[in-house]
C-alpha atoms as a PDB file:
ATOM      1  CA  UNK A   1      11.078  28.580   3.235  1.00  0.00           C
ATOM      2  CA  UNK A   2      11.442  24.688   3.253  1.00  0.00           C
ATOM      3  CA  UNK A   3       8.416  22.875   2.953  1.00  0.00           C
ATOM      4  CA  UNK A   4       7.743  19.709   4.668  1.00  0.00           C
ATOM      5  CA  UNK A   5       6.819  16.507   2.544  1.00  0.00           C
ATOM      6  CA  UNK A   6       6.138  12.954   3.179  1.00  0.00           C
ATOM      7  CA  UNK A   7       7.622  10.199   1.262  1.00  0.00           C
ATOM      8  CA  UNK A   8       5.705  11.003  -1.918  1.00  0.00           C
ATOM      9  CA  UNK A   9       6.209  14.750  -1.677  1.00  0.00           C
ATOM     10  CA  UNK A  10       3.497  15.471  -0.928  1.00  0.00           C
ATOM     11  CA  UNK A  11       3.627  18.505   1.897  1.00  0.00           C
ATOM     12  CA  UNK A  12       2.831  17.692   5.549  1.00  0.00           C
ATOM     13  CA  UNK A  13       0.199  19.639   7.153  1.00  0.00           C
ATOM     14  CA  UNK A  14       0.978  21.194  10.465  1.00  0.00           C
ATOM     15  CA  UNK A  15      -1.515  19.078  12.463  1.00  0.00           C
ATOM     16  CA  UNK A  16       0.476  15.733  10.837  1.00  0.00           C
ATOM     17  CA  UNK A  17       4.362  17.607  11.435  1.00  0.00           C
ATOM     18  CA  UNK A  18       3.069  17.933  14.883  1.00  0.00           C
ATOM     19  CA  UNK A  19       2.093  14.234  15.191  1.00  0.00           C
ATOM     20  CA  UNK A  20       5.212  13.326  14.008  1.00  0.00           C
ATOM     21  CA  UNK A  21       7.403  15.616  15.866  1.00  0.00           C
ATOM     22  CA  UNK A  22       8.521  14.992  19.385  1.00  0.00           C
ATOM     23  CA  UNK A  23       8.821  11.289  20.181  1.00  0.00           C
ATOM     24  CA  UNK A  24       9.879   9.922  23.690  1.00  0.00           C
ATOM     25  CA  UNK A  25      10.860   6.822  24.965  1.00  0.00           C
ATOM     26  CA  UNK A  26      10.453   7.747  28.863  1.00  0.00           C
ATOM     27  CA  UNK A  27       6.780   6.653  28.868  1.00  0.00           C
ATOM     28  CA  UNK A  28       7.922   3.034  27.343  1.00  0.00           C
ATOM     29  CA  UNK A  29      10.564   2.224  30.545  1.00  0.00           C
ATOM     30  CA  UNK A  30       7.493   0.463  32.244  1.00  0.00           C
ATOM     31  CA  UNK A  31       7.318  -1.810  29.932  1.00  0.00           C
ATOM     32  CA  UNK A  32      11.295  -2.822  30.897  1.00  0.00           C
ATOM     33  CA  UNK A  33      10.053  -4.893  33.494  1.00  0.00           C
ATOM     34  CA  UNK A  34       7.349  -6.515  31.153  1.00  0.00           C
ATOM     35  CA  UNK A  35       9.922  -8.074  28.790  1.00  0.00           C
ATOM     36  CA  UNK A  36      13.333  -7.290  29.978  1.00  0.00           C
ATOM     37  CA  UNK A  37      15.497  -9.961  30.615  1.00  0.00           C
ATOM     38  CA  UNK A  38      13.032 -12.900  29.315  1.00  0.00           C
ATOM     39  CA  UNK A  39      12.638 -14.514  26.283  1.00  0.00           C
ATOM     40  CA  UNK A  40       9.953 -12.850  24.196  1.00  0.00           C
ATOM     41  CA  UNK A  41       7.599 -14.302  21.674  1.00  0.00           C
ATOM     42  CA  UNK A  42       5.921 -11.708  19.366  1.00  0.00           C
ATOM     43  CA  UNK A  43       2.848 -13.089  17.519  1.00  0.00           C
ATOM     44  CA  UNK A  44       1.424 -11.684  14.582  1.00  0.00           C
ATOM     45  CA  UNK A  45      -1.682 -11.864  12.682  1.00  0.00           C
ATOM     46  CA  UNK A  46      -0.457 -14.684   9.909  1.00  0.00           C
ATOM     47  CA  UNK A  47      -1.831 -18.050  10.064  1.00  0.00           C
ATOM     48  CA  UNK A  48       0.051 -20.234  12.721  1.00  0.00           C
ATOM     49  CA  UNK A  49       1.023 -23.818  11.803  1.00  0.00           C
ATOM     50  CA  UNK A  50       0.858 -25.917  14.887  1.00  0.00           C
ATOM     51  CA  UNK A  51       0.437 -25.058  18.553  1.00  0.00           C
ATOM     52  CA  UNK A  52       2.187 -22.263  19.926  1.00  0.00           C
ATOM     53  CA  UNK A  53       4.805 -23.367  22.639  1.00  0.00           C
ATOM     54  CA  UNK A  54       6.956 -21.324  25.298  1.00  0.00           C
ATOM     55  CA  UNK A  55       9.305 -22.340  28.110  1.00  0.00           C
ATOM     56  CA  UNK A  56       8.496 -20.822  31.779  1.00  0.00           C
ATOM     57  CA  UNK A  57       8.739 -17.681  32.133  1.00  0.00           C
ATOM     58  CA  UNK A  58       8.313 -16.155  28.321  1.00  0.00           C
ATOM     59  CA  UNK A  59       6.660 -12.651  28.092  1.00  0.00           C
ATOM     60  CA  UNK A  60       4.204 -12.524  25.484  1.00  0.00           C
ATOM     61  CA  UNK A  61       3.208  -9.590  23.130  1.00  0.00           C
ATOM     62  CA  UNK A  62       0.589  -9.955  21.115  1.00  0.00           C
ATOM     63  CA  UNK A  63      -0.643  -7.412  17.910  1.00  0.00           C
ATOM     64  CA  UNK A  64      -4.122  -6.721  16.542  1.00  0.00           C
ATOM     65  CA  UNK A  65      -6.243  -9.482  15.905  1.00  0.00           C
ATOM     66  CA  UNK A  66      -3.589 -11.829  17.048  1.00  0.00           C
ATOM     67  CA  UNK A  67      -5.004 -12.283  20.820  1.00  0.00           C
ATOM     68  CA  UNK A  68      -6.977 -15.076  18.933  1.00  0.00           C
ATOM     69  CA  UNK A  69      -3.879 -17.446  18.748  1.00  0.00           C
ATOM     70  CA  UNK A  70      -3.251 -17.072  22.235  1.00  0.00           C
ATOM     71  CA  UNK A  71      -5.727 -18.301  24.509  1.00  0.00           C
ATOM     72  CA  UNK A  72      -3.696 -20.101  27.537  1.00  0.00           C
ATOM     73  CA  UNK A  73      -1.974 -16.806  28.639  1.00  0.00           C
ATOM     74  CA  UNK A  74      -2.897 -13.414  29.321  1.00  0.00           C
ATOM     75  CA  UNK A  75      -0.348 -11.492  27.155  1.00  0.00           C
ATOM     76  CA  UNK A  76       2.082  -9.020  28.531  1.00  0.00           C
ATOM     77  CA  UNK A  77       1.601  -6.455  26.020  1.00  0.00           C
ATOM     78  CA  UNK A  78      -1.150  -6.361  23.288  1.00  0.00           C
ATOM     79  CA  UNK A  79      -0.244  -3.364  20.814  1.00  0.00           C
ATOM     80  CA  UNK A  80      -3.249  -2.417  18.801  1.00  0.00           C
ATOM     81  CA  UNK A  81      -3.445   0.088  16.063  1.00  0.00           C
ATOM     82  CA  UNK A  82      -6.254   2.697  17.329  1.00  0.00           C
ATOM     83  CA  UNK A  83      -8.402   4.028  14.402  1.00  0.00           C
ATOM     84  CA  UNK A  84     -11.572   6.562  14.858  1.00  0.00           C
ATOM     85  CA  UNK A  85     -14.205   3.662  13.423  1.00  0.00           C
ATOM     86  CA  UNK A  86     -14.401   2.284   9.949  1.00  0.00           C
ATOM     87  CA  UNK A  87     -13.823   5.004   7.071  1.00  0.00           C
ATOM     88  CA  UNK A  88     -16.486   6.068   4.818  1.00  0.00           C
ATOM     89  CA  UNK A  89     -13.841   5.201   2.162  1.00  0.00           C
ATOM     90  CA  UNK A  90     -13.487   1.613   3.486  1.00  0.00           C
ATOM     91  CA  UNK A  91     -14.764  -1.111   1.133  1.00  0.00           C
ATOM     92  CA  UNK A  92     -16.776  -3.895   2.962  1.00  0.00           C
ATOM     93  CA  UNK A  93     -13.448  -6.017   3.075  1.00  0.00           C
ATOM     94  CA  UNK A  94     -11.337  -3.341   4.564  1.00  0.00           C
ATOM     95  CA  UNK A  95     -14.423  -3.294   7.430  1.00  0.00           C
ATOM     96  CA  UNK A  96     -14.689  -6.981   7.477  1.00  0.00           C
ATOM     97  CA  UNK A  97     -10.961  -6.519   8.178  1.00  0.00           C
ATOM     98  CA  UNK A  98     -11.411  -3.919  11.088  1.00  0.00           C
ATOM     99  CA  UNK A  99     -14.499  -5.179  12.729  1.00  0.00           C
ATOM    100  CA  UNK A 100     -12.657  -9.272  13.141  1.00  0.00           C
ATOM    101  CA  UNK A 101      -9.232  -7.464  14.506  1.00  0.00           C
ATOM    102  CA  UNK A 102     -11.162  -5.382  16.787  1.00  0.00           C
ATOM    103  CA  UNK A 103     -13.761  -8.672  17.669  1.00  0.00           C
ATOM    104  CA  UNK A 104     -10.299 -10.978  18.977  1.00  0.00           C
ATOM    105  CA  UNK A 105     -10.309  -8.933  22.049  1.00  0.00           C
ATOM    106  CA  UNK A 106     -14.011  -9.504  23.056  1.00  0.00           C
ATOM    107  CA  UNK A 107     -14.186 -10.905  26.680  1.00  0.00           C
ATOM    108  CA  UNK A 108     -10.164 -10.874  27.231  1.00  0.00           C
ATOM    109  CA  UNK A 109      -7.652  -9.341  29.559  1.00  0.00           C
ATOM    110  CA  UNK A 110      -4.454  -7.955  29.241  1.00  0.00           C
ATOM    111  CA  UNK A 111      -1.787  -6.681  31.086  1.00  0.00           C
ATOM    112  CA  UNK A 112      -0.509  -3.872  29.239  1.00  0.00           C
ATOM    113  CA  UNK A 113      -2.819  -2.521  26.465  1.00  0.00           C
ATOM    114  CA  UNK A 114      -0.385  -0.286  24.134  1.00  0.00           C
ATOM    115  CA  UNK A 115      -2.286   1.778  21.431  1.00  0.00           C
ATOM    116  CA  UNK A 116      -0.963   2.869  18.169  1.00  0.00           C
ATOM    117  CA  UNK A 117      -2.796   5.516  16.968  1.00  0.00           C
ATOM    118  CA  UNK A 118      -2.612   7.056  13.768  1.00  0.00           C
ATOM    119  CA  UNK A 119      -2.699  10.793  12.845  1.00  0.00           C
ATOM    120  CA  UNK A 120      -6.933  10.861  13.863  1.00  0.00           C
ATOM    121  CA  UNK A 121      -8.196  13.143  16.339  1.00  0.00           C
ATOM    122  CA  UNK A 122     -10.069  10.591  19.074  1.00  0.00           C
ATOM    123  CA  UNK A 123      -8.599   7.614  18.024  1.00  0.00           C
ATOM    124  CA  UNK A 124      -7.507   6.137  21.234  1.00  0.00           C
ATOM    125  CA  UNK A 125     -10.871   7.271  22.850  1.00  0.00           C
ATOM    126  CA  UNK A 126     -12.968   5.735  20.138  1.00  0.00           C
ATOM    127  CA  UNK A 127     -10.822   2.794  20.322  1.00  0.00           C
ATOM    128  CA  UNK A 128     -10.899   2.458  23.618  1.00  0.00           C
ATOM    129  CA  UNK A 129     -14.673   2.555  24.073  1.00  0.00           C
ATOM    130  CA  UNK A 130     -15.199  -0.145  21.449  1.00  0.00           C
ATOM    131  CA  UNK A 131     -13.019  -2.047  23.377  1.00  0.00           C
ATOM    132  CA  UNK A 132     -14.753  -1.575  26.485  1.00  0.00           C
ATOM    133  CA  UNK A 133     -17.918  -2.451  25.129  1.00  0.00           C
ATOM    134  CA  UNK A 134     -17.160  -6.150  24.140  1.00  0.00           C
ATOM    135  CA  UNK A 135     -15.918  -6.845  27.499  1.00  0.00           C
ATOM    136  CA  UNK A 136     -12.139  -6.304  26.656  1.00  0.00           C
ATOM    137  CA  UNK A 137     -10.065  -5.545  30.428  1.00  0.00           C
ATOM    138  CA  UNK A 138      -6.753  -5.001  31.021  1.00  0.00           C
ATOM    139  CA  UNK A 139      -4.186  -3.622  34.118  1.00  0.00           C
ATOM    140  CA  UNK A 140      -2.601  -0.568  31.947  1.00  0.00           C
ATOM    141  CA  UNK A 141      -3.184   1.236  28.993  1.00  0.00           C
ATOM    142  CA  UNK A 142      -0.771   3.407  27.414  1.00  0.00           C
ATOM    143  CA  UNK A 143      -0.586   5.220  23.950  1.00  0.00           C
ATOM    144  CA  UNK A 144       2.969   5.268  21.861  1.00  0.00           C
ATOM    145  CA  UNK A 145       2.728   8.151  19.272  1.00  0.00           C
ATOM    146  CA  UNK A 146       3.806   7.996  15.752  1.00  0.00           C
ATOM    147  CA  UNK A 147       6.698   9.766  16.530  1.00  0.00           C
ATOM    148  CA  UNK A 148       7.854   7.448  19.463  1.00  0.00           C
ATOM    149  CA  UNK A 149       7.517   4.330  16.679  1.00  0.00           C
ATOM    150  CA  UNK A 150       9.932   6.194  14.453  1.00  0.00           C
ATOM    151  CA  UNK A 151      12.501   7.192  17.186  1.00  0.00           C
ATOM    152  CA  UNK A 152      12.280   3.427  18.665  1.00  0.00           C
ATOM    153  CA  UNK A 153      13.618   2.062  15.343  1.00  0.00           C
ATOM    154  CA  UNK A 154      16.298   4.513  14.922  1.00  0.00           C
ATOM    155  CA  UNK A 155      17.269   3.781  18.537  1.00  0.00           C
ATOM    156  CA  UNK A 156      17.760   0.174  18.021  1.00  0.00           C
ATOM    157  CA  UNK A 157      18.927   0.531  14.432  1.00  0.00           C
ATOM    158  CA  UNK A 158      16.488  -1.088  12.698  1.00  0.00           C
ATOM    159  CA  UNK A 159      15.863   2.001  10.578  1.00  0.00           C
ATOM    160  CA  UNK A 160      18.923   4.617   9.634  1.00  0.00           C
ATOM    161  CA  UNK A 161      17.246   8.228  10.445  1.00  0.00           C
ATOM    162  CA  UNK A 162      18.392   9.722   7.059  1.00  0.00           C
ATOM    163  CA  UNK A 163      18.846   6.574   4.335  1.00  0.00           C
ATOM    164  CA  UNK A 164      15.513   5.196   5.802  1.00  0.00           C
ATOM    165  CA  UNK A 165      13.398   8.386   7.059  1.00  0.00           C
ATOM    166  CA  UNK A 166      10.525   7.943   4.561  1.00  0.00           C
ATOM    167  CA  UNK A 167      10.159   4.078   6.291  1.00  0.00           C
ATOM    168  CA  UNK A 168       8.166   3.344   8.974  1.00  0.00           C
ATOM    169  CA  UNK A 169       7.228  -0.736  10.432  1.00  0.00           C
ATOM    170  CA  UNK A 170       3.875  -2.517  11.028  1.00  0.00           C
ATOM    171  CA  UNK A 171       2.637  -3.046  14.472  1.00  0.00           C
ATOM    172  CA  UNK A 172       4.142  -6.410  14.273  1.00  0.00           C
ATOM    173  CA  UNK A 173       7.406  -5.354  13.281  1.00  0.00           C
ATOM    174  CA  UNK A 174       6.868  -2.598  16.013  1.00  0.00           C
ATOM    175  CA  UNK A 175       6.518  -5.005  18.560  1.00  0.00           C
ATOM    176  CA  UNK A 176       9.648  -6.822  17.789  1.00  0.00           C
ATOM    177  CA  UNK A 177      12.052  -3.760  18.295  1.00  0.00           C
ATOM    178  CA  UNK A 178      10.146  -2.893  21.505  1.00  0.00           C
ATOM    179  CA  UNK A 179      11.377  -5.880  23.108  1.00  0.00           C
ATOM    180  CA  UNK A 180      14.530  -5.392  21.464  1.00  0.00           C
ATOM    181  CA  UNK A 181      14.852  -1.989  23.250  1.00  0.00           C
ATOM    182  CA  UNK A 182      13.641  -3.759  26.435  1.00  0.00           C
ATOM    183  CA  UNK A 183      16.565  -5.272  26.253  1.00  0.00           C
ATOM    184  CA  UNK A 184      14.494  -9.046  26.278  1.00  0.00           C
ATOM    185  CA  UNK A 185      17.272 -11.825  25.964  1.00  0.00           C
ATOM    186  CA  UNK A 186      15.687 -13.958  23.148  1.00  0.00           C
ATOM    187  CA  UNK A 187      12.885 -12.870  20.673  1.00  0.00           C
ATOM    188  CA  UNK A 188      10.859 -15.495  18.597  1.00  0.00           C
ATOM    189  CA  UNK A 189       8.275 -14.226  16.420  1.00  0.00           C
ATOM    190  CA  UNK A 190       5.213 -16.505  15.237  1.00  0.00           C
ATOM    191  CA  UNK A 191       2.781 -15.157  12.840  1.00  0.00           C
ATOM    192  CA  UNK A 192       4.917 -12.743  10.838  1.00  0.00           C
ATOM    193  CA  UNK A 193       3.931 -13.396   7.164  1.00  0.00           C
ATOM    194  CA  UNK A 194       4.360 -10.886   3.739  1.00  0.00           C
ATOM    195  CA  UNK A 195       1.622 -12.367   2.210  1.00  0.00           C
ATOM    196  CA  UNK A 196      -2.177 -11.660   2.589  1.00  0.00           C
ATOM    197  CA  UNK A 197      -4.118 -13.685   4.779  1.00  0.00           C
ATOM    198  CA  UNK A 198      -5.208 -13.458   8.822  1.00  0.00           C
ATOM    199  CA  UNK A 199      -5.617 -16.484  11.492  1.00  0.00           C
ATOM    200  CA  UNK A 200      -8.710 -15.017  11.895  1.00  0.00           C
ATOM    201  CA  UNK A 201     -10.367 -13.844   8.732  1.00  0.00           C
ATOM    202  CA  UNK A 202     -11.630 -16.170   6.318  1.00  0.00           C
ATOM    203  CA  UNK A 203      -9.638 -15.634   2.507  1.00  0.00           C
ATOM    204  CA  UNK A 204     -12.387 -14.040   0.755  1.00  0.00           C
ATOM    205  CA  UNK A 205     -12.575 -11.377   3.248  1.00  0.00           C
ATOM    206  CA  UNK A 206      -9.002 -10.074   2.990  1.00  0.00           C
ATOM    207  CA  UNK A 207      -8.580  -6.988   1.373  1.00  0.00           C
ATOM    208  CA  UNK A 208      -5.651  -6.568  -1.143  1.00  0.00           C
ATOM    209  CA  UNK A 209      -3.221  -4.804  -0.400  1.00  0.00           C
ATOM    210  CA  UNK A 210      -3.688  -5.480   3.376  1.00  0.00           C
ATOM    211  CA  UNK A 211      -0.089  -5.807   4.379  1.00  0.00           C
ATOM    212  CA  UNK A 212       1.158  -2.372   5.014  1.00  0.00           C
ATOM    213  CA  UNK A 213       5.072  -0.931   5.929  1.00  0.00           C
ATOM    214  CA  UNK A 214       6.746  -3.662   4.002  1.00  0.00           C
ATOM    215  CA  UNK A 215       9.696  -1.999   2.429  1.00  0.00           C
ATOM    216  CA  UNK A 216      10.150  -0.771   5.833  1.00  0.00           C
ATOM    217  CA  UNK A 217       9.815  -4.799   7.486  1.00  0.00           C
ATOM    218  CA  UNK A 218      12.039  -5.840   5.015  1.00  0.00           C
ATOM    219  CA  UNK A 219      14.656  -3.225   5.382  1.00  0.00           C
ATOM    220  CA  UNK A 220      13.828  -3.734   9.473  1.00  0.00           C
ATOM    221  CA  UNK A 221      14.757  -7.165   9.207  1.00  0.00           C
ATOM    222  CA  UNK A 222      17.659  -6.863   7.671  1.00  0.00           C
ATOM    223  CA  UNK A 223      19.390  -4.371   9.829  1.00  0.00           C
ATOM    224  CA  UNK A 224      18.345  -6.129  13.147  1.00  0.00           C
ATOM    225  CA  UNK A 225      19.866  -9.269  11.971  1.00  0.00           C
ATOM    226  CA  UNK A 226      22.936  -7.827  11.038  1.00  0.00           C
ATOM    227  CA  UNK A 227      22.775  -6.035  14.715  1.00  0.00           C
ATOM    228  CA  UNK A 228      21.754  -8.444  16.762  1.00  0.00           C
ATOM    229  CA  UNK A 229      22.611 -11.751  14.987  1.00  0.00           C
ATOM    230  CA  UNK A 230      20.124 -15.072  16.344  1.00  0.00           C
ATOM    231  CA  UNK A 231      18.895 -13.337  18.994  1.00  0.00           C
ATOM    232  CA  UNK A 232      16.190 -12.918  17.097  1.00  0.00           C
ATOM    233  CA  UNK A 233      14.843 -16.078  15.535  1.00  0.00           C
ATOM    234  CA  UNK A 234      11.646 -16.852  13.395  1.00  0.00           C
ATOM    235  CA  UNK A 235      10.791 -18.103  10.289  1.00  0.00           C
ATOM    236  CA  UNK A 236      10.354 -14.585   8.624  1.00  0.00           C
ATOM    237  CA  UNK A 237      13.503 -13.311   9.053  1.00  0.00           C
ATOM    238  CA  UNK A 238      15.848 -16.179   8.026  1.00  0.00           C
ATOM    239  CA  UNK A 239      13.925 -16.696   4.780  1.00  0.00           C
ATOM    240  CA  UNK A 240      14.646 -12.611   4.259  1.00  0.00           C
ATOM    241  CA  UNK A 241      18.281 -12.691   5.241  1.00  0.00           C
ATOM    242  CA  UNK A 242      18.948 -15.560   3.342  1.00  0.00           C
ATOM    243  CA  UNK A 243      17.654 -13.761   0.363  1.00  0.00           C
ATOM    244  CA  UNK A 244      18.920 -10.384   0.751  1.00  0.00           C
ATOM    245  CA  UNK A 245      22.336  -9.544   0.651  1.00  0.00           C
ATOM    246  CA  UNK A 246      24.002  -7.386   3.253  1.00  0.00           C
ATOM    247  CA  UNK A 247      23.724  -3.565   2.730  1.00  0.00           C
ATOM    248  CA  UNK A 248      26.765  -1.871   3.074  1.00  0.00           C
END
């Protein structure tokens, strides 16, 4: 009998195979009319240089903590990774961490609130009541499974299903090939950034380590840009495909 194993071999519980099992894009074709057809700006946690600047009629999609750099528009979509509470394993900067991401979205609306939840029974309940409780609104909620992230890069081929099927993508990332798939005409990322260190967090309070998914970015990156060329633009990805050759 073949055992399942993650990407350390480590064997998959059936709970977890279950998670991971069954991914469908149907759910996400609401969100075609959110950023189809428009220029997108995704904006990630990183520290911004400037002031953030779009031309009428750019759909915004916003990740985590990052609500904080946007405070002129209500964003289109705001994905946020949905965890039970802080762990009993989680140092204090690991909570510092959670309890700022969580804090950005005190007292602000969006219009889609997408949840990414990870492999904990109640996440997107618990995360949805802490939400609630600072005052955080919004016109839709929906929740896109750990599954539905994995078939979503294969889909747009940011991720080959057998060479790259121990890789998954941060929420950034993430939010990048969902407008990809929405089929938005331009996507401009702000905030994307390798190293440590959140608009919103002050250095001392970073955790190391903090940047999760990046052999899977970096491979991400690559592929999209060899797919889909300057339609997507940002800082991030020219410095990577300028440094990486192409994969053949």
């Amino acid at each position: 009998m073949t055992v399942a194993t993650d990407h350390r071999g480590r064997p998959v519980s059936r709970r977890r195979r279950a998670l991971l099992e069954g991914g469908d894009l149907a759910p996400l074709e609401v969100l075609v009319d959110a950023l189809g057809s428009r220029p997108v700006v995704v904006i990630g946690s990183a520290p911004i240089e400037g002031v953030l600047r779009w031309t009428p009629g750019t759909a915004i999609v916003t990740v985590n903590g990052s609500l904080s750099s946007v405070r002129d528009r209500v964003p289109d979509v705001h994905l946020m990774n949905a965890r039970v509470g802080p762990h009993v394993t989680w140092n204090r900067e690991r909570r510092a961490l959670n309890a700022a991401m969580v804090a950005q979205s005190a007292d602000r609306h969006v219009r889609t609130l997408a949840l990414l939840p990870v492999t904990e029974v109640g996440a997107e309940e618990a995360t949805l009541e802490r939400l609630r409780a600072q005052g955080t609104t919004w016109d839709r909620v929906m929740s896109i499974t750990k599954a539905t992230k994995v078939l979503l890069a294969h889909n747009v081929g940011a991720l080959d299903r057998d060479r790259d099927r121990h890789l998954g993508v941060s929420a950034g990332m993430f939010g990048v090939l969902l407008a990809l798939w929405a089929g938005a005409s331009s996507i401009r990322t702000e905030g994307f950034s390798f190293d440590a260190g959140y608009a919103y967090l002050a250095p001392e309070l970073v955790p190391e380590n903090s940047r999760g998914h990046l052999r899977g970015d970096k491979t991400a990156i690559v592929n999209i840009r060899e797919r889909f060329g300057a339609r997507v633009c940002g800082d991030l990805f020219t410095r990577r495909t300028q440094q990486t050759p192409r994969r053949t």
